[in-house]
PDB file of N, CA and C in Angstrom:
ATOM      1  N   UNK A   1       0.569 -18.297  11.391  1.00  0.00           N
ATOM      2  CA  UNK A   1      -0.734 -18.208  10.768  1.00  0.00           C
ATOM      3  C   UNK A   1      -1.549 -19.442  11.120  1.00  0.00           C
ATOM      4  N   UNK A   2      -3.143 -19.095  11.210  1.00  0.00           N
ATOM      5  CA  UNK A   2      -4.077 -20.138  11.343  1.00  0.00           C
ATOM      6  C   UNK A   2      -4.396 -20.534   9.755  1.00  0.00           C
ATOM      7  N   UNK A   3      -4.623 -22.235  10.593  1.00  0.00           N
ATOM      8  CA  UNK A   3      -5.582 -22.823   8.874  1.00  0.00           C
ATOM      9  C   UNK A   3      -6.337 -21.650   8.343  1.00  0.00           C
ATOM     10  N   UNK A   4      -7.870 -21.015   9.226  1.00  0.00           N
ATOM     11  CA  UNK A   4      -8.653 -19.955   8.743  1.00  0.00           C
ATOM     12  C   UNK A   4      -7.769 -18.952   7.793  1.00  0.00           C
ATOM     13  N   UNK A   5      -6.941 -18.444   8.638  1.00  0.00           N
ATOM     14  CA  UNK A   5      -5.914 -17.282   7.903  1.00  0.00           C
ATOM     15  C   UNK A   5      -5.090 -17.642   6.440  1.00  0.00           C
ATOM     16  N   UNK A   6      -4.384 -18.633   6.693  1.00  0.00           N
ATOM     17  CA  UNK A   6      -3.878 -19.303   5.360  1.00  0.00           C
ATOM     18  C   UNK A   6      -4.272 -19.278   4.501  1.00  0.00           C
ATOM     19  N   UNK A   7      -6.023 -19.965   4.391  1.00  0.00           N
ATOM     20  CA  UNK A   7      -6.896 -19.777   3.349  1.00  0.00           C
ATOM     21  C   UNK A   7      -7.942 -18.779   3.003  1.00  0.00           C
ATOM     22  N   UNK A   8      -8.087 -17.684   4.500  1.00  0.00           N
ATOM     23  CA  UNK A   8      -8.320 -16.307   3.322  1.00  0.00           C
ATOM     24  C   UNK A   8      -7.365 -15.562   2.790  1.00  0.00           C
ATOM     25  N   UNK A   9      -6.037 -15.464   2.990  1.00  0.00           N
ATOM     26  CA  UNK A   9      -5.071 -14.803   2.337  1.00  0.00           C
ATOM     27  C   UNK A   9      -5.073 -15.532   1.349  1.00  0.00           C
ATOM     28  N   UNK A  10      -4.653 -16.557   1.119  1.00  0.00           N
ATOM     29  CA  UNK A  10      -4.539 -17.210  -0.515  1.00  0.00           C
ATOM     30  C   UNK A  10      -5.426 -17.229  -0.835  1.00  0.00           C
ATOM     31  N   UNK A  11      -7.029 -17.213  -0.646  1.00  0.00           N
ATOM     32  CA  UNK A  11      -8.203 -16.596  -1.628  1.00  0.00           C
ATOM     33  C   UNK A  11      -7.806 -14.961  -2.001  1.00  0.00           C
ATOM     34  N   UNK A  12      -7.686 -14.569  -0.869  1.00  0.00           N
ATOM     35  CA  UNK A  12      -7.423 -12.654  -1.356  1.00  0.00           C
ATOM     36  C   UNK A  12      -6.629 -12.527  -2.555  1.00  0.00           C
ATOM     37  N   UNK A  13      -5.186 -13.628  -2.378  1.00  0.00           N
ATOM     38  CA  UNK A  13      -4.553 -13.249  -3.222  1.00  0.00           C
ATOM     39  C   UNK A  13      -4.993 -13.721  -4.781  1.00  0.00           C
ATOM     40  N   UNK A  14      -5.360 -15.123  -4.824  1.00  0.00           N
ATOM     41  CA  UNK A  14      -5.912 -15.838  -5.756  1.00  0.00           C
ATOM     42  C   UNK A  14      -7.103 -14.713  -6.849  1.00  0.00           C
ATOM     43  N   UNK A  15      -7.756 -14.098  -5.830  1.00  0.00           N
ATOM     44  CA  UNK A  15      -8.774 -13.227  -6.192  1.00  0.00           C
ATOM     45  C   UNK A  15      -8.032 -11.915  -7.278  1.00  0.00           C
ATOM     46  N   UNK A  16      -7.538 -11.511  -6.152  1.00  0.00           N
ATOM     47  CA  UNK A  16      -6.713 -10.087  -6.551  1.00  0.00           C
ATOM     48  C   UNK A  16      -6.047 -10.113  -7.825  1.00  0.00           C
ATOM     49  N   UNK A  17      -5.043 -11.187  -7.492  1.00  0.00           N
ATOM     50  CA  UNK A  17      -4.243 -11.857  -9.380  1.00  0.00           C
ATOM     51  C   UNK A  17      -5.009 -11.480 -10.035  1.00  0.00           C
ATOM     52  N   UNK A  18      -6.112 -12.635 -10.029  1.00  0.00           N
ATOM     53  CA  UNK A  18      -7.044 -12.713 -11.628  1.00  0.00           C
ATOM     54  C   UNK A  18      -7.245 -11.511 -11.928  1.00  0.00           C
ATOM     55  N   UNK A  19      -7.807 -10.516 -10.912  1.00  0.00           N
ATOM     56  CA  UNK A  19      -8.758  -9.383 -11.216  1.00  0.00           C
ATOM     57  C   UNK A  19      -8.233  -7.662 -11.243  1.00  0.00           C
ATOM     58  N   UNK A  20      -6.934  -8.548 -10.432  1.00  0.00           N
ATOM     59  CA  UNK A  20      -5.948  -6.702 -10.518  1.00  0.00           C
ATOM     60  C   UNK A  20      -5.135  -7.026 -11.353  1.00  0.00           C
ATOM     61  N   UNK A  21      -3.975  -6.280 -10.800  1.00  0.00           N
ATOM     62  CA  UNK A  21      -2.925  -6.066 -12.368  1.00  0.00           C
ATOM     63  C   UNK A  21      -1.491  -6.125 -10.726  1.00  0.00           C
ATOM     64  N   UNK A  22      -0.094  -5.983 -11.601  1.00  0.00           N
ATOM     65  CA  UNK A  22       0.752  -6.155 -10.990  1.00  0.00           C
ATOM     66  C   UNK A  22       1.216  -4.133 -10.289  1.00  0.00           C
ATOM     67  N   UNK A  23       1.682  -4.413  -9.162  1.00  0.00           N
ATOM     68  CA  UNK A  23       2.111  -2.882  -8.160  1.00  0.00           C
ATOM     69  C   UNK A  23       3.262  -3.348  -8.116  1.00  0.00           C
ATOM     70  N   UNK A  24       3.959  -2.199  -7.564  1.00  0.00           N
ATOM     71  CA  UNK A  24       5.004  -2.076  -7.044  1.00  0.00           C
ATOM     72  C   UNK A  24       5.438  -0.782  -5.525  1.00  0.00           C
ATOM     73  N   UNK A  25       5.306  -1.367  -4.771  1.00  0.00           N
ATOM     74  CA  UNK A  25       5.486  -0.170  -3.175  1.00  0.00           C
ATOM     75  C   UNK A  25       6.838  -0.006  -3.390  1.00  0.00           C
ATOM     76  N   UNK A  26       6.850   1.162  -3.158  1.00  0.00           N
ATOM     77  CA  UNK A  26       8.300   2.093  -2.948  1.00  0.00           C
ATOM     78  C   UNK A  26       8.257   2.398  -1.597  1.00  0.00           C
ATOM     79  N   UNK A  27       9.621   2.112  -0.621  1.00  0.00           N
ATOM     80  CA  UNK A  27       9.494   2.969   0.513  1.00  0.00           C
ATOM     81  C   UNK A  27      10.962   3.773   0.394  1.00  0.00           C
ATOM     82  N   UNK A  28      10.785   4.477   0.841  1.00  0.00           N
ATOM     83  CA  UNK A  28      12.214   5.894   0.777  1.00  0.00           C
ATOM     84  C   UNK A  28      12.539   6.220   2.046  1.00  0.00           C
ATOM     85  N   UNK A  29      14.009   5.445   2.615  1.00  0.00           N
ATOM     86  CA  UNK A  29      14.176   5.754   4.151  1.00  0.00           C
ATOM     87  C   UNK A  29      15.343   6.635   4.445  1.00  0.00           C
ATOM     88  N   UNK A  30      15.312   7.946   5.020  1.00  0.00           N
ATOM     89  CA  UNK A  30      16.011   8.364   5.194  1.00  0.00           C
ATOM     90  C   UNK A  30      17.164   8.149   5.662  1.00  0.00           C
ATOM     91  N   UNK A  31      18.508   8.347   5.382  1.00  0.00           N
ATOM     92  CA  UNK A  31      19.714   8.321   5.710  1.00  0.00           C
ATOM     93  C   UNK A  31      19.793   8.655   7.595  1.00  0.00           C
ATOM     94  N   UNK A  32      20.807   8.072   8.068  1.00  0.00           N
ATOM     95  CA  UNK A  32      21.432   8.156  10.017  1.00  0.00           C
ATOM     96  C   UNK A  32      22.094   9.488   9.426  1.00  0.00           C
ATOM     97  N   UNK A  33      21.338  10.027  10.498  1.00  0.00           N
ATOM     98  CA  UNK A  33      22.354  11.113  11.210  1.00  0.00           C
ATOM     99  C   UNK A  33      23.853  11.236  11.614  1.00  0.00           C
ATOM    100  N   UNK A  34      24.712  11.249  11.387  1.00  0.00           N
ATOM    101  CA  UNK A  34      25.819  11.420  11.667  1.00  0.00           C
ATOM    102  C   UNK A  34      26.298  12.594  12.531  1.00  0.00           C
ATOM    103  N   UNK A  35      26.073  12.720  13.911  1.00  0.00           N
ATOM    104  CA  UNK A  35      26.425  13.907  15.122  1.00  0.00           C
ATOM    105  C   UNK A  35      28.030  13.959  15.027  1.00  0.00           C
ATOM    106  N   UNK A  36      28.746  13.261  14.734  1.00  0.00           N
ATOM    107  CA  UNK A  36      30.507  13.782  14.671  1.00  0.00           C
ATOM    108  C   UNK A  36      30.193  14.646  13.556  1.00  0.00           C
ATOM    109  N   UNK A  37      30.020  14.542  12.624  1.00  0.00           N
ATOM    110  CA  UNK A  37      30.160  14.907  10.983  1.00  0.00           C
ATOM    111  C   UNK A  37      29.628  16.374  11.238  1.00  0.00           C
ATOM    112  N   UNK A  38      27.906  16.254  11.343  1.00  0.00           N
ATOM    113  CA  UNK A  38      26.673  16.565  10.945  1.00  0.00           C
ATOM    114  C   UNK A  38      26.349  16.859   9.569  1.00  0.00           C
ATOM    115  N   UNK A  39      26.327  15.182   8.876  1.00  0.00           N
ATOM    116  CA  UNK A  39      25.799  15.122   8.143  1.00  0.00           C
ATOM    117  C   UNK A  39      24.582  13.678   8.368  1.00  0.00           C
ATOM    118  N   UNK A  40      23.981  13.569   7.095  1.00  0.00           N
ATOM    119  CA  UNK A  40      22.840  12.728   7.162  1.00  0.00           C
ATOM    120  C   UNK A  40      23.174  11.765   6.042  1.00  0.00           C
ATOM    121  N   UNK A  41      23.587  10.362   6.590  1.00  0.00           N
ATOM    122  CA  UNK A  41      23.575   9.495   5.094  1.00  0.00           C
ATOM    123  C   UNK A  41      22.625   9.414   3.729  1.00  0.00           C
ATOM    124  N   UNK A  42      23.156   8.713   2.830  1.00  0.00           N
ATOM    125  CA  UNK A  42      22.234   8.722   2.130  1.00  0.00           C
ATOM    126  C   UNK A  42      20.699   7.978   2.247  1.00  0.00           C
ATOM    127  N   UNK A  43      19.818   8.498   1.507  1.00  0.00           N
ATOM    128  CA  UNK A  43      18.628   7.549   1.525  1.00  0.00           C
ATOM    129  C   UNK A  43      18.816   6.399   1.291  1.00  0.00           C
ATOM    130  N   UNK A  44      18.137   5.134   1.376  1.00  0.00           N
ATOM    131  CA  UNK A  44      17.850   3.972   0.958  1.00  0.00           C
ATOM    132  C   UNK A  44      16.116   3.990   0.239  1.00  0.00           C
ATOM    133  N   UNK A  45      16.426   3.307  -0.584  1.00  0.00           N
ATOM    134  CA  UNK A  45      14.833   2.936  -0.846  1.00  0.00           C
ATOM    135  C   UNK A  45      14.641   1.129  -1.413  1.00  0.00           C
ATOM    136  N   UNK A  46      13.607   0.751  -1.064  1.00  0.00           N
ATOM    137  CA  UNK A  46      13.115  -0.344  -0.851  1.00  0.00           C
ATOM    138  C   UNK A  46      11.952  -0.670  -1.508  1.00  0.00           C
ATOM    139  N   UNK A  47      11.819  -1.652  -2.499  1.00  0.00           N
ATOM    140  CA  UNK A  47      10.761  -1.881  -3.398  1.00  0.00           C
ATOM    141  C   UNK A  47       9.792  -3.189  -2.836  1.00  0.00           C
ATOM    142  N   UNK A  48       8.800  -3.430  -3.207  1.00  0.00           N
ATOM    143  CA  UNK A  48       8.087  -4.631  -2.806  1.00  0.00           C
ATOM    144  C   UNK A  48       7.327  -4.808  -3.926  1.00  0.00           C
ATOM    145  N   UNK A  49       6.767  -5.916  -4.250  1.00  0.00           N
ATOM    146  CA  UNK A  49       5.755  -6.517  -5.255  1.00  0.00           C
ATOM    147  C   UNK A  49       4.442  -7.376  -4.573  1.00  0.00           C
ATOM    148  N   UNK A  50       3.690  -7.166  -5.508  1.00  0.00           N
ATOM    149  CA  UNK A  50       2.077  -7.275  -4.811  1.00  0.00           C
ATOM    150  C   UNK A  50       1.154  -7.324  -6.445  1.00  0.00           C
ATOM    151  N   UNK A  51      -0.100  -7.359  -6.100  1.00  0.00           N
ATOM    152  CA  UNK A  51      -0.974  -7.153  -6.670  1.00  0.00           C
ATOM    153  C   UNK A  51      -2.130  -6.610  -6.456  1.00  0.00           C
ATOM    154  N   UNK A  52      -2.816  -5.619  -7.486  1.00  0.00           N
ATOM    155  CA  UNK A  52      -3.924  -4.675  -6.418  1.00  0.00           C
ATOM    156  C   UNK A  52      -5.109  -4.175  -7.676  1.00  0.00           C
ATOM    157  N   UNK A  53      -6.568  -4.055  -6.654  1.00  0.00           N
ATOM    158  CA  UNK A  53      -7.189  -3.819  -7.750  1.00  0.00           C
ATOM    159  C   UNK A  53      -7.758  -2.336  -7.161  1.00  0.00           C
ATOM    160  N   UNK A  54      -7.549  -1.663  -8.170  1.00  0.00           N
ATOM    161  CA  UNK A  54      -7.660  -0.035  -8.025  1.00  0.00           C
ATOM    162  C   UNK A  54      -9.424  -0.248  -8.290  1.00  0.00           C
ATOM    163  N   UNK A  55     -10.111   1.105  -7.838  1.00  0.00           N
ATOM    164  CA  UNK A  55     -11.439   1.770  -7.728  1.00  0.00           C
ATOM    165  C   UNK A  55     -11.217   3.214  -7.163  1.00  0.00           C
ATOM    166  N   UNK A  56     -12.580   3.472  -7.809  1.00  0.00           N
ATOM    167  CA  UNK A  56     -12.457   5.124  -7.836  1.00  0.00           C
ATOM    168  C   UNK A  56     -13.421   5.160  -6.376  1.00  0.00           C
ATOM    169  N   UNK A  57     -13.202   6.352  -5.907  1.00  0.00           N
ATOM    170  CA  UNK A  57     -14.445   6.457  -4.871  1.00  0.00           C
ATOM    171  C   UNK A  57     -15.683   6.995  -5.023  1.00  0.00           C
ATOM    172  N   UNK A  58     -16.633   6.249  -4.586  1.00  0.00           N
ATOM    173  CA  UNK A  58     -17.810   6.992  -5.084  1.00  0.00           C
ATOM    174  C   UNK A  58     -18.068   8.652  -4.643  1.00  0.00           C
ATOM    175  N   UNK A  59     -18.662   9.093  -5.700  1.00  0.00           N
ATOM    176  CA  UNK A  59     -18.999  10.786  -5.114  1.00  0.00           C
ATOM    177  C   UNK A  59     -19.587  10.999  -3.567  1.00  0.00           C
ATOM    178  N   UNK A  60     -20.074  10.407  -3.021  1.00  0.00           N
ATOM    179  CA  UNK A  60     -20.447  11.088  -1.528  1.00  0.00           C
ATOM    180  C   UNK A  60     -19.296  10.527  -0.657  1.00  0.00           C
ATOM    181  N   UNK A  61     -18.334  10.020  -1.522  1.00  0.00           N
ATOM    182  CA  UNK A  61     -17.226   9.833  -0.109  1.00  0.00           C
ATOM    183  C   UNK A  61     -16.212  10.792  -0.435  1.00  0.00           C
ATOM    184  N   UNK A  62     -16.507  11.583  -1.150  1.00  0.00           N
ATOM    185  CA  UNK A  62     -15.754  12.844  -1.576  1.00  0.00           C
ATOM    186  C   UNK A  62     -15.885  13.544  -0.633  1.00  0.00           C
ATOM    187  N   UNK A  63     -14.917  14.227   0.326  1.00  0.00           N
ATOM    188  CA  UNK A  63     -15.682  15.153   1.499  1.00  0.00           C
ATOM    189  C   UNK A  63     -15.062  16.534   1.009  1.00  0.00           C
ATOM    190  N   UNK A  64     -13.640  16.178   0.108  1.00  0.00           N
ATOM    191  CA  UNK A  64     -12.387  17.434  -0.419  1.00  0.00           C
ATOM    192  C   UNK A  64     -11.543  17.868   0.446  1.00  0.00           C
ATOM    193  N   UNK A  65     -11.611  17.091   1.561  1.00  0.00           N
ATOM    194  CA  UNK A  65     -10.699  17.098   2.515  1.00  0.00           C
ATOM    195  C   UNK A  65      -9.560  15.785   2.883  1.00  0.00           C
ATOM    196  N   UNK A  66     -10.521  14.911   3.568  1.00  0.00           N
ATOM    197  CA  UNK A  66      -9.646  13.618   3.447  1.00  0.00           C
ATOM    198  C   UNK A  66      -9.659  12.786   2.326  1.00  0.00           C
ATOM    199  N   UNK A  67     -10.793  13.227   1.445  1.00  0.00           N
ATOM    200  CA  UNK A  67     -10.498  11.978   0.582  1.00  0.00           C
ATOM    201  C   UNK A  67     -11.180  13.590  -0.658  1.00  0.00           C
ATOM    202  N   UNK A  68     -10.228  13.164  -1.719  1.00  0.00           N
ATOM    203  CA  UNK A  68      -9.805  14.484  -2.551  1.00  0.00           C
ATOM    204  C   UNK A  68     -10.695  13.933  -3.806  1.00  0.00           C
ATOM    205  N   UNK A  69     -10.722  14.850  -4.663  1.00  0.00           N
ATOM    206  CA  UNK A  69     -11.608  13.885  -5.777  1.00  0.00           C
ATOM    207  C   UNK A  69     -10.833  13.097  -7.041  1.00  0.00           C
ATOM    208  N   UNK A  70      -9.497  13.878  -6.951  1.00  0.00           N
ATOM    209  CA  UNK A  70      -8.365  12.252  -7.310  1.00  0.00           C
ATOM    210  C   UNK A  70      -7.776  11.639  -6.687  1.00  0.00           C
ATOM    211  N   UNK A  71      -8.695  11.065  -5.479  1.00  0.00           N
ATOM    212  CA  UNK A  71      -8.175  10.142  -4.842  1.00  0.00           C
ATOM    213  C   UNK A  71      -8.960   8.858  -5.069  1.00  0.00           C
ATOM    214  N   UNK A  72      -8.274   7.995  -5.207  1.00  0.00           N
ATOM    215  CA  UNK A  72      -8.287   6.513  -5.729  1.00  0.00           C
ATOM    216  C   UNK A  72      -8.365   5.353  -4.294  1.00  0.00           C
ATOM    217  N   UNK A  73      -9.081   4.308  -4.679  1.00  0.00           N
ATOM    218  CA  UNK A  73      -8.974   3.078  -3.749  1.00  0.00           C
ATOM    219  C   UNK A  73      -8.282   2.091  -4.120  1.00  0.00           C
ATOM    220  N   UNK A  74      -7.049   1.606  -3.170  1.00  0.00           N
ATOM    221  CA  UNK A  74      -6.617   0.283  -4.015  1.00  0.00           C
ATOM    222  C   UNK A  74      -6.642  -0.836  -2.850  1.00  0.00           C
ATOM    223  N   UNK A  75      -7.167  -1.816  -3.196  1.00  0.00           N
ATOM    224  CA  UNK A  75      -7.121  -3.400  -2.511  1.00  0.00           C
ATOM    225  C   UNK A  75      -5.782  -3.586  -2.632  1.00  0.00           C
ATOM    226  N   UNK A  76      -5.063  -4.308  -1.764  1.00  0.00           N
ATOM    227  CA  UNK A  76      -3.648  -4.604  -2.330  1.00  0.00           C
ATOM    228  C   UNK A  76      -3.490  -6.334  -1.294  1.00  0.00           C
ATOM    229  N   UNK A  77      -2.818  -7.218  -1.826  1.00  0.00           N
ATOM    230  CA  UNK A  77      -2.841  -8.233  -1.390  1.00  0.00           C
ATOM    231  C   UNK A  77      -1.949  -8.207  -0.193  1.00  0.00           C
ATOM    232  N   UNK A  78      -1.821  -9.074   1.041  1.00  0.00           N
ATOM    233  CA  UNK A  78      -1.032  -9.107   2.058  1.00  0.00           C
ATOM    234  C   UNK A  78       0.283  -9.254   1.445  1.00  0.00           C
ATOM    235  N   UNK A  79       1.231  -8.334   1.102  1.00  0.00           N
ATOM    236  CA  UNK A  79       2.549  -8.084   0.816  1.00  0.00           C
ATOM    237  C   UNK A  79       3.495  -8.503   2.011  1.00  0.00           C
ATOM    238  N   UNK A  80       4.823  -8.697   1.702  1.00  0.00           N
ATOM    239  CA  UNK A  80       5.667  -8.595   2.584  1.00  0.00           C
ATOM    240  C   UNK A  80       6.187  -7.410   3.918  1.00  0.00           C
ATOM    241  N   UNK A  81       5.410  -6.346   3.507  1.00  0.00           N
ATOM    242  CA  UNK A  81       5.679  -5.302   4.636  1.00  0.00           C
ATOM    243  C   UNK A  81       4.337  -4.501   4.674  1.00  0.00           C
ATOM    244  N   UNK A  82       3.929  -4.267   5.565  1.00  0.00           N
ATOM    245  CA  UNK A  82       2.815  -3.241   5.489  1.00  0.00           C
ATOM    246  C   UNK A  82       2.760  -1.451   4.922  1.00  0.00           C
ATOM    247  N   UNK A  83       2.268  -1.479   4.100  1.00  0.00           N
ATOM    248  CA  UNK A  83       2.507  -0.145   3.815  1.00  0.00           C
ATOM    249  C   UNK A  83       1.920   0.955   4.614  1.00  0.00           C
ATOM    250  N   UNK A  84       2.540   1.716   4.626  1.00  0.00           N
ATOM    251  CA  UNK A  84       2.816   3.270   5.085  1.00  0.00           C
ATOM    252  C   UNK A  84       2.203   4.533   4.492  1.00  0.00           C
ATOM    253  N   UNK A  85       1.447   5.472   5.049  1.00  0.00           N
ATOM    254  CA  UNK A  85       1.569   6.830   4.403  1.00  0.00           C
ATOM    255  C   UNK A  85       3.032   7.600   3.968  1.00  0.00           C
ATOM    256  N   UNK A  86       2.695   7.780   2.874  1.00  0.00           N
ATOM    257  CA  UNK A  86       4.372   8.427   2.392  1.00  0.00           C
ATOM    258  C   UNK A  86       4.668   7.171   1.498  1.00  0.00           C
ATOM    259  N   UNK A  87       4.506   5.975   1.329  1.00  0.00           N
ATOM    260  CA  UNK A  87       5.001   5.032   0.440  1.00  0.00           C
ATOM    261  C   UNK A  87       4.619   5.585  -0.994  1.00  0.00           C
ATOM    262  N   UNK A  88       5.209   5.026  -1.738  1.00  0.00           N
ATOM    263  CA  UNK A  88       4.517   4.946  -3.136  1.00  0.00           C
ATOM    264  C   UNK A  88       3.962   4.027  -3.682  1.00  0.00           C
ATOM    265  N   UNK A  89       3.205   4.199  -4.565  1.00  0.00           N
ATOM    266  CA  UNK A  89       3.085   2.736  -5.600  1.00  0.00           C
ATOM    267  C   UNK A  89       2.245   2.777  -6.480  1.00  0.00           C
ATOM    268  N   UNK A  90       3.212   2.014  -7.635  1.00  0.00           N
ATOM    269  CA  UNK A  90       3.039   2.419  -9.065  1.00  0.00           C
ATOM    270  C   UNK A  90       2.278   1.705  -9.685  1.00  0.00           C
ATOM    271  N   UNK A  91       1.430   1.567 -10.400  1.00  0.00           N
ATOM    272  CA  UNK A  91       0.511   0.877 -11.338  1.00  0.00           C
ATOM    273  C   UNK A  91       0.503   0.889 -12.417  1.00  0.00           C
ATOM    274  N   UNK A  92       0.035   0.760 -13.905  1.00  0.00           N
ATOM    275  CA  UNK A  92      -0.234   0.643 -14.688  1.00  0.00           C
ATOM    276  C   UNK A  92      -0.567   1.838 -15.554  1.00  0.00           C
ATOM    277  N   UNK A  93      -1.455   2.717 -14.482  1.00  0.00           N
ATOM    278  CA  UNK A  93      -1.822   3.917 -14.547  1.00  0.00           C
ATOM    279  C   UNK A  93      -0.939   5.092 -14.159  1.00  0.00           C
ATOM    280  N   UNK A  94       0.242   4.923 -13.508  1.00  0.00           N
ATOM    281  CA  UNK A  94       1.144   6.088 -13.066  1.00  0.00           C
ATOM    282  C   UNK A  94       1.309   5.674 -11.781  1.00  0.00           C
ATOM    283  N   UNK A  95       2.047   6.250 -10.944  1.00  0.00           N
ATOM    284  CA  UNK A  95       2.584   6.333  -9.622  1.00  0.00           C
ATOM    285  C   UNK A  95       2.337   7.255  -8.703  1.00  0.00           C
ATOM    286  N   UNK A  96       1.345   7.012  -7.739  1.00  0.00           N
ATOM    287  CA  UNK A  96       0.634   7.653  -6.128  1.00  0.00           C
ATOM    288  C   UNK A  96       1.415   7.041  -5.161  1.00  0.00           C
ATOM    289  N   UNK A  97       1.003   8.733  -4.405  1.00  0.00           N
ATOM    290  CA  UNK A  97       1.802   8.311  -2.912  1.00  0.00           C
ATOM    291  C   UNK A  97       0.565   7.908  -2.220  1.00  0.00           C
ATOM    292  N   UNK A  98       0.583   7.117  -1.312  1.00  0.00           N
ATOM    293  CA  UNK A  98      -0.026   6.342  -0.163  1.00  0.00           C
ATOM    294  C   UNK A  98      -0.351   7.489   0.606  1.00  0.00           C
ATOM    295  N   UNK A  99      -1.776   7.665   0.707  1.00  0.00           N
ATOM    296  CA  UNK A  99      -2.337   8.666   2.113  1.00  0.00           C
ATOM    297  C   UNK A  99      -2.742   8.395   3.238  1.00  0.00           C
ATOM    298  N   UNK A 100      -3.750   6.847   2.996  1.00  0.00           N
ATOM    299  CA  UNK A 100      -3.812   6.595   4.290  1.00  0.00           C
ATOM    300  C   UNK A 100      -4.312   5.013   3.899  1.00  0.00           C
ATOM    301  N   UNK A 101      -4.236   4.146   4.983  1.00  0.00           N
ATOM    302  CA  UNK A 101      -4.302   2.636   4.949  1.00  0.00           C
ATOM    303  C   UNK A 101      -5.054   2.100   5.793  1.00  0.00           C
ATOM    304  N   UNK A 102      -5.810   1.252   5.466  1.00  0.00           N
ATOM    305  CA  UNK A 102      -6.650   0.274   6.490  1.00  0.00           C
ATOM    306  C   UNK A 102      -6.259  -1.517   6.360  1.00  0.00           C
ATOM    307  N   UNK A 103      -5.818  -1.952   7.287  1.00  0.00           N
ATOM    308  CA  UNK A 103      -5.937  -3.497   7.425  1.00  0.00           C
ATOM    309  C   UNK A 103      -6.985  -3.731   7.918  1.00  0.00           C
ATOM    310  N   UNK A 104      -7.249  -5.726   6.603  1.00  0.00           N
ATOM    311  CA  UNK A 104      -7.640  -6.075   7.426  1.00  0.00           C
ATOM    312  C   UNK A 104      -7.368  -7.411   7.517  1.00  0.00           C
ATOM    313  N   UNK A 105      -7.435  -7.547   9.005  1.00  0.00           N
ATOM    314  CA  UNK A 105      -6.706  -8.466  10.005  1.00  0.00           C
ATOM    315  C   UNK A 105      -7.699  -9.509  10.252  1.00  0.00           C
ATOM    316  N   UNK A 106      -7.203 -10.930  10.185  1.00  0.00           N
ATOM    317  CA  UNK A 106      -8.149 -12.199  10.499  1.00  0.00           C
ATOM    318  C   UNK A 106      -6.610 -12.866  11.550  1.00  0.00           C
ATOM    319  N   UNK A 107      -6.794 -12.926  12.920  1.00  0.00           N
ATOM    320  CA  UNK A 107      -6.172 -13.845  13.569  1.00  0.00           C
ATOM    321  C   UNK A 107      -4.804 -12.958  13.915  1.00  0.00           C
ATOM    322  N   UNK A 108      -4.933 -12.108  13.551  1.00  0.00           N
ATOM    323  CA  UNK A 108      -3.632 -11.256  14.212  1.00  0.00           C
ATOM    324  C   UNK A 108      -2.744 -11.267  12.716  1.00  0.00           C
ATOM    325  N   UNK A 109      -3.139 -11.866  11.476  1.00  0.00           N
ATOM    326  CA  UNK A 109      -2.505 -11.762  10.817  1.00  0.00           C
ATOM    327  C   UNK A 109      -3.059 -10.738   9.396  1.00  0.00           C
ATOM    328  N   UNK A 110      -2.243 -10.131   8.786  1.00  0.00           N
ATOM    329  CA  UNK A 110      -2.803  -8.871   7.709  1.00  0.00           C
ATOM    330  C   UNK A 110      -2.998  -9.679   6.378  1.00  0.00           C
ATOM    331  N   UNK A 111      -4.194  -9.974   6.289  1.00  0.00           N
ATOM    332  CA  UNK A 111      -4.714 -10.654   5.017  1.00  0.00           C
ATOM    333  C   UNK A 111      -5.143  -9.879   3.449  1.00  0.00           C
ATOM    334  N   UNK A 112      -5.016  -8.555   3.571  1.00  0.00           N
ATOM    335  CA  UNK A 112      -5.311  -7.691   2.897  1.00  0.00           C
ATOM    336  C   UNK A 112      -5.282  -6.048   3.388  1.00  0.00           C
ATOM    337  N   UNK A 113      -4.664  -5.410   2.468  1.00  0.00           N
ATOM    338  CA  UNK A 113      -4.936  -3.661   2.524  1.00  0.00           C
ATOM    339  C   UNK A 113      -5.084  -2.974   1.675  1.00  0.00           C
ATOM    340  N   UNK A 114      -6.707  -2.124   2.276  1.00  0.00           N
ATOM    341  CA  UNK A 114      -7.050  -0.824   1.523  1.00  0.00           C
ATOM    342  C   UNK A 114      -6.083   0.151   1.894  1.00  0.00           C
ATOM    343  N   UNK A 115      -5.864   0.333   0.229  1.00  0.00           N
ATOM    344  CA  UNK A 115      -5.407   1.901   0.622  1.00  0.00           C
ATOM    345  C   UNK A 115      -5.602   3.122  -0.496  1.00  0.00           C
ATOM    346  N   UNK A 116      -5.619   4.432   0.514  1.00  0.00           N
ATOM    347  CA  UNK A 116      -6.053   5.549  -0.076  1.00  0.00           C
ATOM    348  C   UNK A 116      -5.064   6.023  -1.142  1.00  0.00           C
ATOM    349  N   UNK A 117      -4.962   6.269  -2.233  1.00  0.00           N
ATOM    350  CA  UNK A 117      -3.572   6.223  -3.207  1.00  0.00           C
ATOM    351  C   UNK A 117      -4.475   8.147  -3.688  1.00  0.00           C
ATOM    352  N   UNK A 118      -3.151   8.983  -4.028  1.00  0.00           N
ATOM    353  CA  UNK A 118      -3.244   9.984  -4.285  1.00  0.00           C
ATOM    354  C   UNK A 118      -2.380  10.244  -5.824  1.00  0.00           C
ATOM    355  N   UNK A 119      -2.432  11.279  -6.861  1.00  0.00           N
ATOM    356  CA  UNK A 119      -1.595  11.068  -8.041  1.00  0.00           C
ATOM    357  C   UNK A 119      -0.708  12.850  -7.219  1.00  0.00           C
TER     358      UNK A 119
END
């Protein structure tokens, strides 16, 4: 990481704290294949912690296609792994799966992500 980068991520995050509330990302990875057997191990799943401040979307970004009319916006601070469509993550308010995600990137590094959260 650059000086620049250092200190907008720790503003993002600094920000986000005060003003969001605490998440939690779920990822759910499917079990190896096993070709002697043919079976499939078990899942693993994998939790992460963050902080994020949810918003609703305004009505004209409603199209009822990609973006549904309970679909939600969440800021989420640069976490330890980047999240995924198919992740979960739980809030305060209940637990959405992840539809779709935008970084954004200062210096090659992920200082923050929107993401599209569904119930």
């Amino acid at each position: 990481m650059t000086i620049h980068s250092d200190n907008l991520a720790a503003t993002v995050l600094s920000l986000i704290t005060e003003y969001g509330e605490a998440i939690t990302l779920t990822r759910t990875s499917e079990g190896a294949y096993n070709s002697a057997t043919g079976t499939t191990g078990a899942a693993t799943t994998t939790t992460y912690t963050g902080y994020g401040v949810p918003e609703d979307y305004q009505a004209r970004e409603i199209d009822g296609e990609i973006i549904q009319r309970s679909d939600s916006r969440l800021y989420v601070n640069a976490i330890s792994t980047t999240p995924v469509p198919g992740d979960t993550v739980t809030l305060a308010s209940g637990t959405f799966r992840i539809i779709n995600i935008y970084r954004y990137v200062v210096n090659a590094v992920n200082v923050l992500y929107e993401l599209q959260i569904r119930k």
